[in-house]
N, C-alpha and C. Protein backbone atom coordinates (compact mmCIF):
# COMPACT_ATOMS: atom_id res chain seq x y z
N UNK A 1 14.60 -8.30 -44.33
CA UNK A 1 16.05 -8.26 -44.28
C UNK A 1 16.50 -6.82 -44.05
N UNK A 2 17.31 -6.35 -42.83
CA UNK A 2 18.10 -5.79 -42.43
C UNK A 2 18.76 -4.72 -43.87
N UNK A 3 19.11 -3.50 -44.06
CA UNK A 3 20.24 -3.02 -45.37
C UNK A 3 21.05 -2.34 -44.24
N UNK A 4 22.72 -2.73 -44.40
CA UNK A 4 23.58 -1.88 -43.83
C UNK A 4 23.68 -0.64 -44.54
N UNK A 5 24.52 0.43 -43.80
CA UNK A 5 24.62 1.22 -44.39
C UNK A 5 26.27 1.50 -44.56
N UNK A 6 26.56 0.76 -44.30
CA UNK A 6 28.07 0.88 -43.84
C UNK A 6 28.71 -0.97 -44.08
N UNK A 7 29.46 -1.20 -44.85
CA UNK A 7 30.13 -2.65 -44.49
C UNK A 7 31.48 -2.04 -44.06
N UNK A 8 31.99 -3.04 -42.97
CA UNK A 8 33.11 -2.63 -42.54
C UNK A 8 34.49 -3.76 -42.71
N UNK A 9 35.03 -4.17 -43.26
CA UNK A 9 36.19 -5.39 -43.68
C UNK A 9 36.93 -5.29 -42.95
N UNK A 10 36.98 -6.19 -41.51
CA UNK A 10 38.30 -6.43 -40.86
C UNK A 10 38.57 -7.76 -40.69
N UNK A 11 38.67 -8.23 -41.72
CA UNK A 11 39.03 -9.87 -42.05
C UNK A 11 40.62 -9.92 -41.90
N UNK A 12 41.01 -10.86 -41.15
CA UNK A 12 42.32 -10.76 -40.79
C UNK A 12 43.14 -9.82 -40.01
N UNK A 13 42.47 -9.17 -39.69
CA UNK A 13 42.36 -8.35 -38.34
C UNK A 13 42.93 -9.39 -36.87
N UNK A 14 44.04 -9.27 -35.98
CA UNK A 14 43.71 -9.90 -34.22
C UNK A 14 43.52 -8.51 -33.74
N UNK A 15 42.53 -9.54 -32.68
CA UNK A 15 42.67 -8.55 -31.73
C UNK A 15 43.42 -7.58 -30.97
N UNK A 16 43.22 -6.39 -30.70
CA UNK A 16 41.60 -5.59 -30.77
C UNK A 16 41.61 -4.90 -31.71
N UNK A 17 42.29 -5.17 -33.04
CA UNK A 17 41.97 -3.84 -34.14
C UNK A 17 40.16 -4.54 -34.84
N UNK A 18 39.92 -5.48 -34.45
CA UNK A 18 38.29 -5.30 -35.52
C UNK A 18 37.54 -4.60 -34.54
N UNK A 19 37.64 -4.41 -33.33
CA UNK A 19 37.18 -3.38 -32.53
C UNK A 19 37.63 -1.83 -32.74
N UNK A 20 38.79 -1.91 -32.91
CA UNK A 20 39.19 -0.42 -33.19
C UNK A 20 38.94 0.24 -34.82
N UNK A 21 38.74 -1.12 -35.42
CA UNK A 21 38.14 -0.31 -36.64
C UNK A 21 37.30 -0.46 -36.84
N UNK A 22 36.12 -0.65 -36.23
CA UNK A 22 35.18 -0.80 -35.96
C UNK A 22 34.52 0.17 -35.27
N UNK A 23 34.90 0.58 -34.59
CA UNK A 23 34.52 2.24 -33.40
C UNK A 23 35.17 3.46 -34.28
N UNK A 24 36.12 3.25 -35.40
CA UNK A 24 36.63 4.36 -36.53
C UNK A 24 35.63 4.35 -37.58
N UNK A 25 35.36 3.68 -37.85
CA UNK A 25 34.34 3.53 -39.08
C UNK A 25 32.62 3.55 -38.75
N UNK A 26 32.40 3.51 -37.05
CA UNK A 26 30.92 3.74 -36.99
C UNK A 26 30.68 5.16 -36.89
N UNK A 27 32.01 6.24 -35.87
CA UNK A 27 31.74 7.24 -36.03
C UNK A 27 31.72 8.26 -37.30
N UNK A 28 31.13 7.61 -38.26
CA UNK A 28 30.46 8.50 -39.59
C UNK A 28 29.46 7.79 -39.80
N UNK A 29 28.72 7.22 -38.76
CA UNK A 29 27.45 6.80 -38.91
C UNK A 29 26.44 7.47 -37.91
N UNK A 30 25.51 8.23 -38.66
CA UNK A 30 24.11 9.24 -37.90
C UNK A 30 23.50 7.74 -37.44
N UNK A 31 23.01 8.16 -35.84
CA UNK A 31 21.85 7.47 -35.23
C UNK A 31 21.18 6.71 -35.71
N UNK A 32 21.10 5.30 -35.80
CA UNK A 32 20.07 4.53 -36.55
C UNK A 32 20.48 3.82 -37.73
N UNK A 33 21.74 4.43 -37.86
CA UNK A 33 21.74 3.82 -39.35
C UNK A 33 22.75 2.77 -38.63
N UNK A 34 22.95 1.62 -39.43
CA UNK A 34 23.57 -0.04 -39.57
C UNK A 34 24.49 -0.24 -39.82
N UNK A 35 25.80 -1.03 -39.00
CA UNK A 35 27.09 -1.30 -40.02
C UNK A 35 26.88 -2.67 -39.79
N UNK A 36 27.56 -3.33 -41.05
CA UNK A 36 27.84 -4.43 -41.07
C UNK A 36 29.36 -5.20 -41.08
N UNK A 37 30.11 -5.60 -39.57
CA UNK A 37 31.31 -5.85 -39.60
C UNK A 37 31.58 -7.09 -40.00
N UNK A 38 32.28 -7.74 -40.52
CA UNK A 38 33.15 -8.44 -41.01
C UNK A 38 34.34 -9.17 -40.35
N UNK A 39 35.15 -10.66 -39.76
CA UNK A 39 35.95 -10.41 -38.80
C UNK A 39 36.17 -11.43 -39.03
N UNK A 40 37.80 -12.32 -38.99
CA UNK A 40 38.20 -13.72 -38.99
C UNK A 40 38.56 -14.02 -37.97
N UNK A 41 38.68 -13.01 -36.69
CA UNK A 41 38.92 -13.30 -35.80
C UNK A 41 37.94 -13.89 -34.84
N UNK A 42 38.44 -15.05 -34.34
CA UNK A 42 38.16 -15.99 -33.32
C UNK A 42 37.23 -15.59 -32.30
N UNK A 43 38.17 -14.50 -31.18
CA UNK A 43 37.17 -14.02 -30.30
C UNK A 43 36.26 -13.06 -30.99
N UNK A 44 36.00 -12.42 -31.65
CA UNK A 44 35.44 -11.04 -32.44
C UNK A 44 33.97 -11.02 -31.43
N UNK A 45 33.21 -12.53 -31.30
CA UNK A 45 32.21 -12.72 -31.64
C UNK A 45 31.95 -12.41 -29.87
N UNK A 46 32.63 -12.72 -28.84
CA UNK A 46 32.31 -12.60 -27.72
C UNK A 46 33.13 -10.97 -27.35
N UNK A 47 34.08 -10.49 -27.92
CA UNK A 47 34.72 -9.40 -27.80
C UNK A 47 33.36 -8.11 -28.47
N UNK A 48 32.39 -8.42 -29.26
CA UNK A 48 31.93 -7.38 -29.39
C UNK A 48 30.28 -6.98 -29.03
N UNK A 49 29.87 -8.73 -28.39
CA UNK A 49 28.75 -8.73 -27.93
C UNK A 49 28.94 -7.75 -26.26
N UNK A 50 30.59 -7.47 -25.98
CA UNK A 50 30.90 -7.01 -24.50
C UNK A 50 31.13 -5.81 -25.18
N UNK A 51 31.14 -5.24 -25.93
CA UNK A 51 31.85 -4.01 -26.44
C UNK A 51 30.18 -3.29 -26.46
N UNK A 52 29.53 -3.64 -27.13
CA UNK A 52 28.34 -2.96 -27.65
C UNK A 52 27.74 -3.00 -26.13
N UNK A 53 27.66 -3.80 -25.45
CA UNK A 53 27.17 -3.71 -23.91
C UNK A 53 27.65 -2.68 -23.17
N UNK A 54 28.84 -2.54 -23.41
CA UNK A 54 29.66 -1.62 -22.78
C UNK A 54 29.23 0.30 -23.32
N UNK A 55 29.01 0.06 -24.43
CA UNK A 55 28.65 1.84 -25.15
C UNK A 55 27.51 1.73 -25.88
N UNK A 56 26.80 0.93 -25.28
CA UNK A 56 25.08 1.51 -25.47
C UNK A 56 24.87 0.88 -27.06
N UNK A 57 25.65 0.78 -27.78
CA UNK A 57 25.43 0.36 -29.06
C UNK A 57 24.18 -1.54 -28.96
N UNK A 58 23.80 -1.50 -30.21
CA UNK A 58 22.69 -2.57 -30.34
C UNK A 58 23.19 -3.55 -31.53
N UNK A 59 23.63 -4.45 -31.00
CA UNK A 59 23.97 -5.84 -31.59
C UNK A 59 22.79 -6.49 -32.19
N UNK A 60 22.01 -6.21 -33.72
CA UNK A 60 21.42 -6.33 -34.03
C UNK A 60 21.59 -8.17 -34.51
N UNK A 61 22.67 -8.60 -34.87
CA UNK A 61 22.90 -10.14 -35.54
C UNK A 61 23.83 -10.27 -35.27
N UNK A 62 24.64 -11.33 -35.13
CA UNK A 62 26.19 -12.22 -34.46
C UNK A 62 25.99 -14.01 -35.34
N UNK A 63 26.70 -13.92 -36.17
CA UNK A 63 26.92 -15.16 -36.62
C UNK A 63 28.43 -16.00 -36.87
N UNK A 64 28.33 -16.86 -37.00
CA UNK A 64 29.82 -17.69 -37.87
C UNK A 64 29.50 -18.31 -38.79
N UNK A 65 30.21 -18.28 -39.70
CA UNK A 65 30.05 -18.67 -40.91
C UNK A 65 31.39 -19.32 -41.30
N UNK A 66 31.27 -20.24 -41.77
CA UNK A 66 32.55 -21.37 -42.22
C UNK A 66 32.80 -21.13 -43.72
N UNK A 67 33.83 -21.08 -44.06
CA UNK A 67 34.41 -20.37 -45.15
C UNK A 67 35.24 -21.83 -45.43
């Protein structure tokens, strides 16, 4: 199992702020190390598998989870 080093809460977040706080809160993360975002939003899940494609970043896990 994976340890973040970082959880990031943008639950109730629309789009594009779980992206934008999401790119605020990784830059205090050194090389290598893990965040773990958080997101109720709908698209999140295809909005950030294109985001991390886009700036080199590594989409380590992508799930949904029913609440």
């Amino acid at each position: 199992m994976t340890r973040e080093n970082l959880v990031v809460d943008a639950k109730g977040l629309a789009c594009p702020m779980p992206i934008v706080k999401a790119k605020k809160e990784m830059d205090s993360l050194a090389p290598g190390q893990i965040m773990k975002l958080q997101t109720t939003d709908k698209g999140s899940m295809k909005d950030f598998q294109a985001w991390v494609n886009q700036t080199g970043h590594e989409l380590m896990e992508a799930r949904a989870i029913r609440v």
